[in-house]
Protein backbone atom coordinates (compact mmCIF):
# COMPACT_ATOMS: atom_id res chain seq x y z
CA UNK A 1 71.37 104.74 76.60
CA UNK A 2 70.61 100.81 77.03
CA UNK A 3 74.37 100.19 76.23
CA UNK A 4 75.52 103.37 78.51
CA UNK A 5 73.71 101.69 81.82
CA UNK A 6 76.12 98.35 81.53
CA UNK A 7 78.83 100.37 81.13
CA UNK A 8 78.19 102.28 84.02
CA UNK A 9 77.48 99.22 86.36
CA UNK A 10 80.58 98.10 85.46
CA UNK A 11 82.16 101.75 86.31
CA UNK A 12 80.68 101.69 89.57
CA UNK A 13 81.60 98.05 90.62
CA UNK A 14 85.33 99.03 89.32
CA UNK A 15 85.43 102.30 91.73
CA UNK A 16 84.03 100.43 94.52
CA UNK A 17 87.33 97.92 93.85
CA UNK A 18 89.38 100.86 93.84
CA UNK A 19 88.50 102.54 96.52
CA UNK A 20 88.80 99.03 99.05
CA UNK A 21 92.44 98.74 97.19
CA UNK A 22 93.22 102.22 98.45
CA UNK A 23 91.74 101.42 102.07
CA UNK A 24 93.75 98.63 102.18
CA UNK A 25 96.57 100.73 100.90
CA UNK A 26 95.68 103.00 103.65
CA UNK A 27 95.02 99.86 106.49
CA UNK A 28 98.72 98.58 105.54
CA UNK A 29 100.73 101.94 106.20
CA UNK A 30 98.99 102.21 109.11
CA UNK A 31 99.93 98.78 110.49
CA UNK A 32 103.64 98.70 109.21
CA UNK A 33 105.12 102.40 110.10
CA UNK A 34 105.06 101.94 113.99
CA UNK A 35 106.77 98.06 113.99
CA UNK A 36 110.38 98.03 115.83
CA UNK A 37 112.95 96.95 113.42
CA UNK A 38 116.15 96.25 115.34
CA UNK A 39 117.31 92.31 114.21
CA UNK A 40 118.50 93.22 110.78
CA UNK A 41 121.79 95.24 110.73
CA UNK A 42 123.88 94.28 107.61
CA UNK A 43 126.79 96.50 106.45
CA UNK A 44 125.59 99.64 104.77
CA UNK A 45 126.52 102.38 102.86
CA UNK A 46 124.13 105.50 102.56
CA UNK A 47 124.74 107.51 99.61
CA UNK A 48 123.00 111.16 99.02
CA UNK A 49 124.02 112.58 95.92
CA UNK A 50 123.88 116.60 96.28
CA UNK A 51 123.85 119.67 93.56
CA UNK A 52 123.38 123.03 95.31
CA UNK A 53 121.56 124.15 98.50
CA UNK A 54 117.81 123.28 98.69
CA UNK A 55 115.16 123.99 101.43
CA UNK A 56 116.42 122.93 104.92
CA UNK A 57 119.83 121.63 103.99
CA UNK A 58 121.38 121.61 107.01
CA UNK A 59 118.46 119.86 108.66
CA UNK A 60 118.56 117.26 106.11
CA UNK A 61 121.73 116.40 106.11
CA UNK A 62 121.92 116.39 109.81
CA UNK A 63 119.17 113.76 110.10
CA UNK A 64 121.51 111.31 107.92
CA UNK A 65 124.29 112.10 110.91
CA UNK A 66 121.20 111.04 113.25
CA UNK A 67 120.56 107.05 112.18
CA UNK A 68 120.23 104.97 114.83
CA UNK A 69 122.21 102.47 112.83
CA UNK A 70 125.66 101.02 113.65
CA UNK A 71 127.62 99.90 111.27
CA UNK A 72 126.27 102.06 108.05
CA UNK A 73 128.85 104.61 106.52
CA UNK A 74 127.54 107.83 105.01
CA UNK A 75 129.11 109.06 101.12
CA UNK A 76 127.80 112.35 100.21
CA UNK A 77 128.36 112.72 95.91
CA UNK A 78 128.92 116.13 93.78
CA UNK A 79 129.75 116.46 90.67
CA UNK A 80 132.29 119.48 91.47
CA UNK A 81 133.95 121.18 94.30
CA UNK A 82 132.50 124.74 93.31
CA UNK A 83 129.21 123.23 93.86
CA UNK A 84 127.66 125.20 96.82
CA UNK A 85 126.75 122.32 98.33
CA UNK A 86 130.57 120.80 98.64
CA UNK A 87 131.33 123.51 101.65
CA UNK A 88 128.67 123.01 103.60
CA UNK A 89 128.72 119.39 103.62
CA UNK A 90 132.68 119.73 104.33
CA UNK A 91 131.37 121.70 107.68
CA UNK A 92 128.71 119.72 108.54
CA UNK A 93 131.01 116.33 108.38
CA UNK A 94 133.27 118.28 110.62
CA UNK A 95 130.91 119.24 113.14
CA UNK A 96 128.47 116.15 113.05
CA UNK A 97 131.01 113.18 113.07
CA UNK A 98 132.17 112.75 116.10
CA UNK A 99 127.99 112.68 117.88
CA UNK A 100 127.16 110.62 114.74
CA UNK A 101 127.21 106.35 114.68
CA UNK A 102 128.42 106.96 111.43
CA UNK A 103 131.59 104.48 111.00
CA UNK A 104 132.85 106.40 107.95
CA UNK A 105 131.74 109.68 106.61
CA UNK A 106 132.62 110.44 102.74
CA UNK A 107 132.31 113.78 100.32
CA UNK A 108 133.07 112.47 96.82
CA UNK A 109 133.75 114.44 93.51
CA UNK A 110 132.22 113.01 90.26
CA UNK A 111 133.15 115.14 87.60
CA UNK A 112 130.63 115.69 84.94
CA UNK A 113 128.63 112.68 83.56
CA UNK A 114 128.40 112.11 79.36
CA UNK A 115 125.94 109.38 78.55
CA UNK A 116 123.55 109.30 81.44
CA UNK A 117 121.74 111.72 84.37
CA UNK A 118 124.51 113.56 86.00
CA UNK A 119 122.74 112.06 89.77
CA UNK A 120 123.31 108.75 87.98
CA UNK A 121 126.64 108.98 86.86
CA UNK A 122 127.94 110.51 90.78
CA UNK A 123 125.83 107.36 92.44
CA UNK A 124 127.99 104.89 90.31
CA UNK A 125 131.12 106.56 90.85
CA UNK A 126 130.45 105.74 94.59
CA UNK A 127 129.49 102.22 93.22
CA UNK A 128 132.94 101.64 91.74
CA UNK A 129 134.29 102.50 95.14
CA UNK A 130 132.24 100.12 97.45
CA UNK A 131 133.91 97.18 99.09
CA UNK A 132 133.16 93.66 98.55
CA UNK A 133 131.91 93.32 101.99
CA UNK A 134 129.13 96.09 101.87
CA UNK A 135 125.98 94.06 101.79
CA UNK A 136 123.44 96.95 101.53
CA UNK A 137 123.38 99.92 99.17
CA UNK A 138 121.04 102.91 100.84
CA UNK A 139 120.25 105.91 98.56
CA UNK A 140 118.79 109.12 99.57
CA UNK A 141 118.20 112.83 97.89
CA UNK A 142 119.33 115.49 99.80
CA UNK A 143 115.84 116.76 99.65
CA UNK A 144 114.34 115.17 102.31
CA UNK A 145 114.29 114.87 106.09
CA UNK A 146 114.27 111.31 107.65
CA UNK A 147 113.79 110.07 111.50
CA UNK A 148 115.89 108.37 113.15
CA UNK A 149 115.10 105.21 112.68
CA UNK A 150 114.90 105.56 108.56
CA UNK A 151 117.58 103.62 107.83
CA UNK A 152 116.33 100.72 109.79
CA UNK A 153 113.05 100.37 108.79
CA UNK A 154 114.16 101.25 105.11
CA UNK A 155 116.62 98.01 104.98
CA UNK A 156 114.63 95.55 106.87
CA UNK A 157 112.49 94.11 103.69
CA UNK A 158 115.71 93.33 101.87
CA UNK A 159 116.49 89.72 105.05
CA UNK A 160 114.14 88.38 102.72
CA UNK A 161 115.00 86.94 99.22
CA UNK A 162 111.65 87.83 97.21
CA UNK A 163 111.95 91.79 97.95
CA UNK A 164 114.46 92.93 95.03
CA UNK A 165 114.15 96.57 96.62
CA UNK A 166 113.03 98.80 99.18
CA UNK A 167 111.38 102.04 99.39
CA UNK A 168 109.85 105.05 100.66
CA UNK A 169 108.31 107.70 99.03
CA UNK A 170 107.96 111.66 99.75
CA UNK A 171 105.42 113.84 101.28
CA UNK A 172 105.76 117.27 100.10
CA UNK A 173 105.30 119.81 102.47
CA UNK A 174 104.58 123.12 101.45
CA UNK A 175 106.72 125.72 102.60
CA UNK A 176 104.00 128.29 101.98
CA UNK A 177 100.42 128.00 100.92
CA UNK A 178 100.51 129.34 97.52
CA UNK A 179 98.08 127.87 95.23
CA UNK A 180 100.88 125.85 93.53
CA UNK A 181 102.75 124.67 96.39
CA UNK A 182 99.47 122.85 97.29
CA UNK A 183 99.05 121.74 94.43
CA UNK A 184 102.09 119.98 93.86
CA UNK A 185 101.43 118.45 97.84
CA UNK A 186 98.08 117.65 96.47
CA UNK A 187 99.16 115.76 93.11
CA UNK A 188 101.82 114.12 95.02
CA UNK A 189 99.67 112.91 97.63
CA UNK A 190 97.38 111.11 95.08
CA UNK A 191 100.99 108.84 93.52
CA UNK A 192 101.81 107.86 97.16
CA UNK A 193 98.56 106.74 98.10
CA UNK A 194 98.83 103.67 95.11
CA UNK A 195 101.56 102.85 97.24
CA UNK A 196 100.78 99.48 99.46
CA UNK A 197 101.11 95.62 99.56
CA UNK A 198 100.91 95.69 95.41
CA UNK A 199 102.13 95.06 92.68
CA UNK A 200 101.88 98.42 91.56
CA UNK A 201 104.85 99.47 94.09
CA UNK A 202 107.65 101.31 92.23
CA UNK A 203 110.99 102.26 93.83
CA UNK A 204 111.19 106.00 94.58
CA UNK A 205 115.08 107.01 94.26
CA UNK A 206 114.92 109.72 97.04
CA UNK A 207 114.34 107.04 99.73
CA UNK A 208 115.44 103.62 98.47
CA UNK A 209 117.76 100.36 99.30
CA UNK A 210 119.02 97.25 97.42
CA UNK A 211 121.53 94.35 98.47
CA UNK A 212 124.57 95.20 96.62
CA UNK A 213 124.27 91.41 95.43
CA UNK A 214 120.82 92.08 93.68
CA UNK A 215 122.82 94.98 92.06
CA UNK A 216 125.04 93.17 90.78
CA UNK A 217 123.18 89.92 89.44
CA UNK A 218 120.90 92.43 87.98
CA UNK A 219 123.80 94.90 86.29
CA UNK A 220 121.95 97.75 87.75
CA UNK A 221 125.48 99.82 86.93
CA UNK A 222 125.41 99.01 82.97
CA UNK A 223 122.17 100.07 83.27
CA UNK A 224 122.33 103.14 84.82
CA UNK A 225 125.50 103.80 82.38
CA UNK A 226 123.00 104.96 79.83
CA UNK A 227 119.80 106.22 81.37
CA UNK A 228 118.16 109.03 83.33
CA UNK A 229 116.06 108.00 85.87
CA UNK A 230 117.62 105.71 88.65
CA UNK A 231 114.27 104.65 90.55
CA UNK A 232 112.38 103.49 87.28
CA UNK A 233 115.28 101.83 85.61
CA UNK A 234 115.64 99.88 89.03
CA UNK A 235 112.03 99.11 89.56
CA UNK A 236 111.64 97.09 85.73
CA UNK A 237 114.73 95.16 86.35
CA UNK A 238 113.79 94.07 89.54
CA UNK A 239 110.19 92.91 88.46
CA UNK A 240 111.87 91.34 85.38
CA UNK A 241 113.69 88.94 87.53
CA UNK A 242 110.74 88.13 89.47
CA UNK A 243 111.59 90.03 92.74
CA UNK A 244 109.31 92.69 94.26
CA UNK A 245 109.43 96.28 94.87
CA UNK A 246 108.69 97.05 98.91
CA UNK A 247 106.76 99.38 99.77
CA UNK A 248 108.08 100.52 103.66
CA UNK A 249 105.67 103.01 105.10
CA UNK A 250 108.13 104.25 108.07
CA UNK A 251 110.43 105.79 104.84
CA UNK A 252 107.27 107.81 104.01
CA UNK A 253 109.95 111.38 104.09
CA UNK A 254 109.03 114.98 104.41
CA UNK A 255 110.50 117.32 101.47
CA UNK A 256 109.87 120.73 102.33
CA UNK A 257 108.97 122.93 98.81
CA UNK A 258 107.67 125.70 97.78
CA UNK A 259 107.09 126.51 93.92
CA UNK A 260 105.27 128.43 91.31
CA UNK A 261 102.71 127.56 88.48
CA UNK A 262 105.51 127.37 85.70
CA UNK A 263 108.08 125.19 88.33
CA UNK A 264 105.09 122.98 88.57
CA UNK A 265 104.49 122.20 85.25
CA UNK A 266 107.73 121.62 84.47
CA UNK A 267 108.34 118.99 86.93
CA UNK A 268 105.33 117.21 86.51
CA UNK A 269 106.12 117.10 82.48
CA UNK A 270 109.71 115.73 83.30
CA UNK A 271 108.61 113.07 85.75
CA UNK A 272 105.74 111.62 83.61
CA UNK A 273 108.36 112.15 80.31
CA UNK A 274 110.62 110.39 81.95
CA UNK A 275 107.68 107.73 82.78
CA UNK A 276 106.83 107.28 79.26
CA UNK A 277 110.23 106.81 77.91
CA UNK A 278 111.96 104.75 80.72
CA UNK A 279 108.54 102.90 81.76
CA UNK A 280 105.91 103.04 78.82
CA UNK A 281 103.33 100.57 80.45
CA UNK A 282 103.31 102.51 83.65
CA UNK A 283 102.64 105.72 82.15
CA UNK A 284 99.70 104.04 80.12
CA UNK A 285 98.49 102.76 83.06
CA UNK A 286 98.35 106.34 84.35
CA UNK A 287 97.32 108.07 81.63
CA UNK A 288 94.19 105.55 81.54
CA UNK A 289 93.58 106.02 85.44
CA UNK A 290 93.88 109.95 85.01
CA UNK A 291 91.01 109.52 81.77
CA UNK A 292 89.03 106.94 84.29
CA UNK A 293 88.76 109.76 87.15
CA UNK A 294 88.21 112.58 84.77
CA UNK A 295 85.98 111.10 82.73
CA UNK A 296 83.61 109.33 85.44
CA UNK A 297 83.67 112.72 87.26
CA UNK A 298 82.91 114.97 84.24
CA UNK A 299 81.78 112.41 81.38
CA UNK A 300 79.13 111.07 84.18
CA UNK A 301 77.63 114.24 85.15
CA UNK A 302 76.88 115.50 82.09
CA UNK A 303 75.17 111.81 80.88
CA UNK A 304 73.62 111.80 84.30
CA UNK A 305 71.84 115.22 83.34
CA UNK A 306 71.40 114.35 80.03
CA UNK A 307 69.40 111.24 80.95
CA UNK A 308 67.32 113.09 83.62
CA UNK A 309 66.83 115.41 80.36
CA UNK A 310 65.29 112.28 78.22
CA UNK A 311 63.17 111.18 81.38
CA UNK A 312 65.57 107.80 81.51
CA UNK A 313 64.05 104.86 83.33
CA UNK A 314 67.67 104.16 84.32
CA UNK A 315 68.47 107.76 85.73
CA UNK A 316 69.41 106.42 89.44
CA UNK A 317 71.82 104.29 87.77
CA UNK A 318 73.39 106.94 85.42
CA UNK A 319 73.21 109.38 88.75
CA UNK A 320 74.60 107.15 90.81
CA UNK A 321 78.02 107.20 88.54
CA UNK A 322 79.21 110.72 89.32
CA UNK A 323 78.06 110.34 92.58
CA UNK A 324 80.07 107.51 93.54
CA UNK A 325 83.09 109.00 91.96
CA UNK A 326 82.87 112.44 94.05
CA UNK A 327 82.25 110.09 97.49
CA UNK A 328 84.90 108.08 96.07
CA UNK A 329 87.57 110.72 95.54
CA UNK A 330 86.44 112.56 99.18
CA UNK A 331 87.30 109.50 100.57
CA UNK A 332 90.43 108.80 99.16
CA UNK A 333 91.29 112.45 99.74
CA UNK A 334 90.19 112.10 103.42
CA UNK A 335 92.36 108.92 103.82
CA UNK A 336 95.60 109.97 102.57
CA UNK A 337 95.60 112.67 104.84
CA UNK A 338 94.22 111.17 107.94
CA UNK A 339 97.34 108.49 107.07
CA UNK A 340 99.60 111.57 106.40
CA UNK A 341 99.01 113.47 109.69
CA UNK A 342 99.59 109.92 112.12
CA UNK A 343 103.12 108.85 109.45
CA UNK A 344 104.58 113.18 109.73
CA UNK A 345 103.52 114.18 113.18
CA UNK A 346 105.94 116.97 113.48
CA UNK A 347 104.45 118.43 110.32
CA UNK A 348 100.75 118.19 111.50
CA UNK A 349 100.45 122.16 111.72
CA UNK A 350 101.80 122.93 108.39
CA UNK A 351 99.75 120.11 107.19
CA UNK A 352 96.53 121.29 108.10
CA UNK A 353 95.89 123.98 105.54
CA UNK A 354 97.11 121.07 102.56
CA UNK A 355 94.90 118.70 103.83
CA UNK A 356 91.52 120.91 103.87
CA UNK A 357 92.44 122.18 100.27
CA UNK A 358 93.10 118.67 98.89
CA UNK A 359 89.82 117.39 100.75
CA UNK A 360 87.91 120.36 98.81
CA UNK A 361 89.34 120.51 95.69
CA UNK A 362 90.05 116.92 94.91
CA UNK A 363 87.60 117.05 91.96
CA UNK A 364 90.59 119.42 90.38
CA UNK A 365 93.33 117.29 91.16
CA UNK A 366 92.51 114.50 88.81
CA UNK A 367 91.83 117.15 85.92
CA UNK A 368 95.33 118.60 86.78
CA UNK A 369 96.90 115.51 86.77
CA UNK A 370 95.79 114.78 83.27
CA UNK A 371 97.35 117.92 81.72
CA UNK A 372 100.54 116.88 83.19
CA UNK A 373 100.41 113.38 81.76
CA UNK A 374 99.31 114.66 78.37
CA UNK A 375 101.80 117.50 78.12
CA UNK A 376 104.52 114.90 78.38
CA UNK A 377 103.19 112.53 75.39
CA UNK A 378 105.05 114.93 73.37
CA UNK A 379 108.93 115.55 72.76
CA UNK A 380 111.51 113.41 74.40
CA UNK A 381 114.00 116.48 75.80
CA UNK A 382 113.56 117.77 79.73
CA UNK A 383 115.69 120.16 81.40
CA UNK A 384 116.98 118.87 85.06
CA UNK A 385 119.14 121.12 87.41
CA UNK A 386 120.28 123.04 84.90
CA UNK A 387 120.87 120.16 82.54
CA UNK A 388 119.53 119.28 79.06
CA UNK A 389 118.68 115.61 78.42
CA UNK A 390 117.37 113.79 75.52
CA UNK A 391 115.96 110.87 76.35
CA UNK A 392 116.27 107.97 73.48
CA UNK A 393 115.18 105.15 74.79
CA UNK A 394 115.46 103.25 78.33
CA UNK A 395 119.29 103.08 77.50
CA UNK A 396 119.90 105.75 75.61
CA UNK A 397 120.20 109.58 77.01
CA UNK A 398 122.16 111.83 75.13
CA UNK A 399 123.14 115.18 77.36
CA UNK A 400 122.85 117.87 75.19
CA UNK A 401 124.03 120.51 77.91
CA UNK A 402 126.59 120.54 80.52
C-alpha cells in the first residue's frame, strides 16, 4: 500500500496536467473559430470523393456550391457512373453553378482501384489531373456539412511554411437518439477534444488541405498508391519532415448519423485497425490513454475501498484518485460540449439531448472506448463501403473484394 500511495500522487498530478491540456484545448477553439480570414486566397481545388447517397446529401453538397471563396474549383470523384451518387451530383452541378463562385465545377469517374482504398485511388486520379498552377489541394467527404466560410478558414494555416497540413475534424450529430447514435457522438466527441495547439494534432481526411507543393516534395501520391487511409498516411509524412499538422477550429463540420450497436462496432474496429497498422505509435498511445481512464476510474475505486477496508492512514490520498478522475472526466465532458454548442449553433437543439447523455454517462465512454481499441489488436482485414481490405503494412493493402 506504501508503494500504491506514490503511484497515485503521481496519477493525480498527471490528470490534473491533462485536464489544463484539454482546457487549453478547449481556450484555443474558442479563440480561433470566430477570426476573419479574408487575406489568403491561393488557387484551389476542392475535391469530395462520393460512393452512394448518405444522410443530407443534397445539403452537403450544396454547402460546397456555397464557399465564399473566389477562385477555388470544385471536382466531385466516383468510382462509376451507376453509382447513385453520379445523378444527383450531375443535377445538383446543373442547378447550383451558375449562384455558385465556383470557377470550375467537375464530376470525375475513377474506375475501380487495385492496390489501395478505392477513396484513395479516385482522390489521385483527380491528382493526376491538377494543373501546375493549383497551389492548394482541399479535400472533403461528402458526409459533412460546412459554412460558408470553410474553405477559408480551412486554407489559411497553409501562408505559413511550418504548417505541412490543415484540418478540421467532425462532430457527429445524431439523427435520432438511439442509444448508439449517442454513443458514437459521445466517443467521437472525446478524439476531437485532443484536438488543439499540439503536437498530438492529426489530419482528419473529411475536412483537410495541403499546398500541392508539400504534396509533392513529400510524394504523398506514391504513398497513397499503396495504402488505405489518406488522413493518417498524410499526418506521419508530414511530421517526418518536420512540418506540423493544424488544427483549424472553424472546420470543426457537422455529419449527421444515425446507427445501430453492430454499425458501431464495426466502425470503431476499422478506424482504430486502421490506426494500428498505418500509425502503430498513435494507437499505443491510445490504447494506454483508454487503460489510464479506465483503470484510474475503476482500478481506483476499488483500491480506494479496499484501503478504507484495511483502515489505511493514506485513505484520503487513495480516495482522492477516483475522485479526481470522475471530476476530471465531468469536466472534460462539460467542456467539449459547452465548446460544441458555441462552434455548431444551428445544431444546438439536436445537440441538447447528446450533450446531457455524454455529461452523465461519461464514466461509460472511456470503458467503451477500450473495447473498441482492443477489438482491433486482432486481424488485419476491415470491410469499407462494401469493400474488403487487407491491410499489410503502411504500404501495403491488398483488396480482396471489389
Amino acid at each position: 500500500m506504501d508503494f500504491y500511495y506514490y503511484v497515485a500522487l503521481a496519477v493525480i498530478t498527471s490528470q490534473v496536467l491533462f485536464l489544463l491540456q484539454s482546457y487549453n484545448n478547449y481556450r484555443y477553439t474558442l479563440q480561433k473559430y470566430k477570426k476573419k480570414r479574408l487575406r489568403y486566397r491561393p488557387r484551389t481545388v476542392l475535391i469530395v470523393p462520393c460512393k452512394g447517397l448518405e444522410a443530407n446529401f443534397q445539403k452537403n453538397i450544396r454547402s460546397f456550391f456555397t464557399q465564399d471563396y473566389e477562385n477555388y474549383s470544385l471536382w466531385f470523384v466516383v468510382s462509376d457512373t451507376e453509382d447513385a451518387a453520379y445523378v444527383q451530383l450531375c443535377r445538383l452541378r446543373e442547378k447550383l453553378s451558375r449562384t455558385s463562385k465556383v470557377s470550375d465545377v467537375r464530376i470525375l469517374v475513377a474506375g475501380q482501384g487495385c492496390y489501395c482504398s478505392q477513396k484513395l485511388h479516385n482522390l489521385l486520379y483527380c491528382y493526376e489531373r491538377i494543373d501546375n498552377d493549383v497551389e492548394i489541394l482541399a479535400f472533403a467527404d461528402s458526409d459533412i456539412c460546412v459554412h460558408r466560410n470553410w474553405l477559408s478558414h480551412l486554407v489559411y494555416p497553409l501562408r505559413q511554411q511550418k504548417n505541412g497540413v490543415a484540418s478540421g475534424y467532425r462532430w457527429f450529430v445524431p439523427k435520432k437518439n438511439n442509444p448508439a447514435s449517442l454513443a458514437l457522438s459521445a466517443l467521437n466527441s472525446k478524439v476531437a477534444q485532443l484536438l488543439g495547439n499540439t503536437r498530438l494534432n492529426q489530419a482528419w481526411g473529411g475536412s483537410m488541405a495541403i499546398r500541392a507543393e508539400t504534396f509533392r516534395q513529400l510524394n504523398v501520391d506514391k504513398l497513397w498508391a499503396r495504402s488505405v487511409s489518406d488522413d493518417l498516411s498524410l499526418s506521419s509524412a508530414v511530421k517526418k519532415a518536420g512540418l506540423k499538422v493544424a488544427f483549424v477550429p472553424a472546420c470543426l463540420v457537422a455529419s449527421y448519423e444515425s446507427t445501430d450497436w453492430r454499425k458501431l462496432f464495426e466502425f470503431g474496429r476499422r478506424q482504430f485497425l486502421i490506426t494500428r497498422v498505418t500509425s502503430p505509435r498513435l494507437w499505443w498511445f491510445g490504447l494506454l490513454s483508454c487503460l489510464y481512464s479506465v483503470s484510474g476510474l475503476y482500478g481506483g475505486t476499488f483500491l480506494a475501498v479496499y484501503a478504507a477496508t484495511k483502515e489505511s492512514v493514506n485513505l484520503p490520498v487513495f480516495a482522492a484518485v477516483p475522485i479526481l478522475f470522475f471530476a476530471a472526466q465531468f469536466l472534460r465532458a462539460a467542456m467539449r460540449q459547452r465548446m460544441i454548442r458555441r462552434l455548431l449553433k444551428e445544431d444546438i437543439d439536436k445537440l441538447k439531448f447528446t450533450a446531457i447523455i455524454d455529461m452523465l454517462f461519461f464514466w461509460v465512454w472511456s470503458l467503451l472506448l477500450l473495447v473498441l481499441m482492443v477489438s482491433s489488436m486482432f486481424g488485419r482485414t476491415i470491410c469499407w463501403r462494401g469493400i474488403r481490405y487487407k491491410l499489410v503494412s503502411p504500404t501495403e493493402t491488398i483488396v480482396i473484394k471489389n
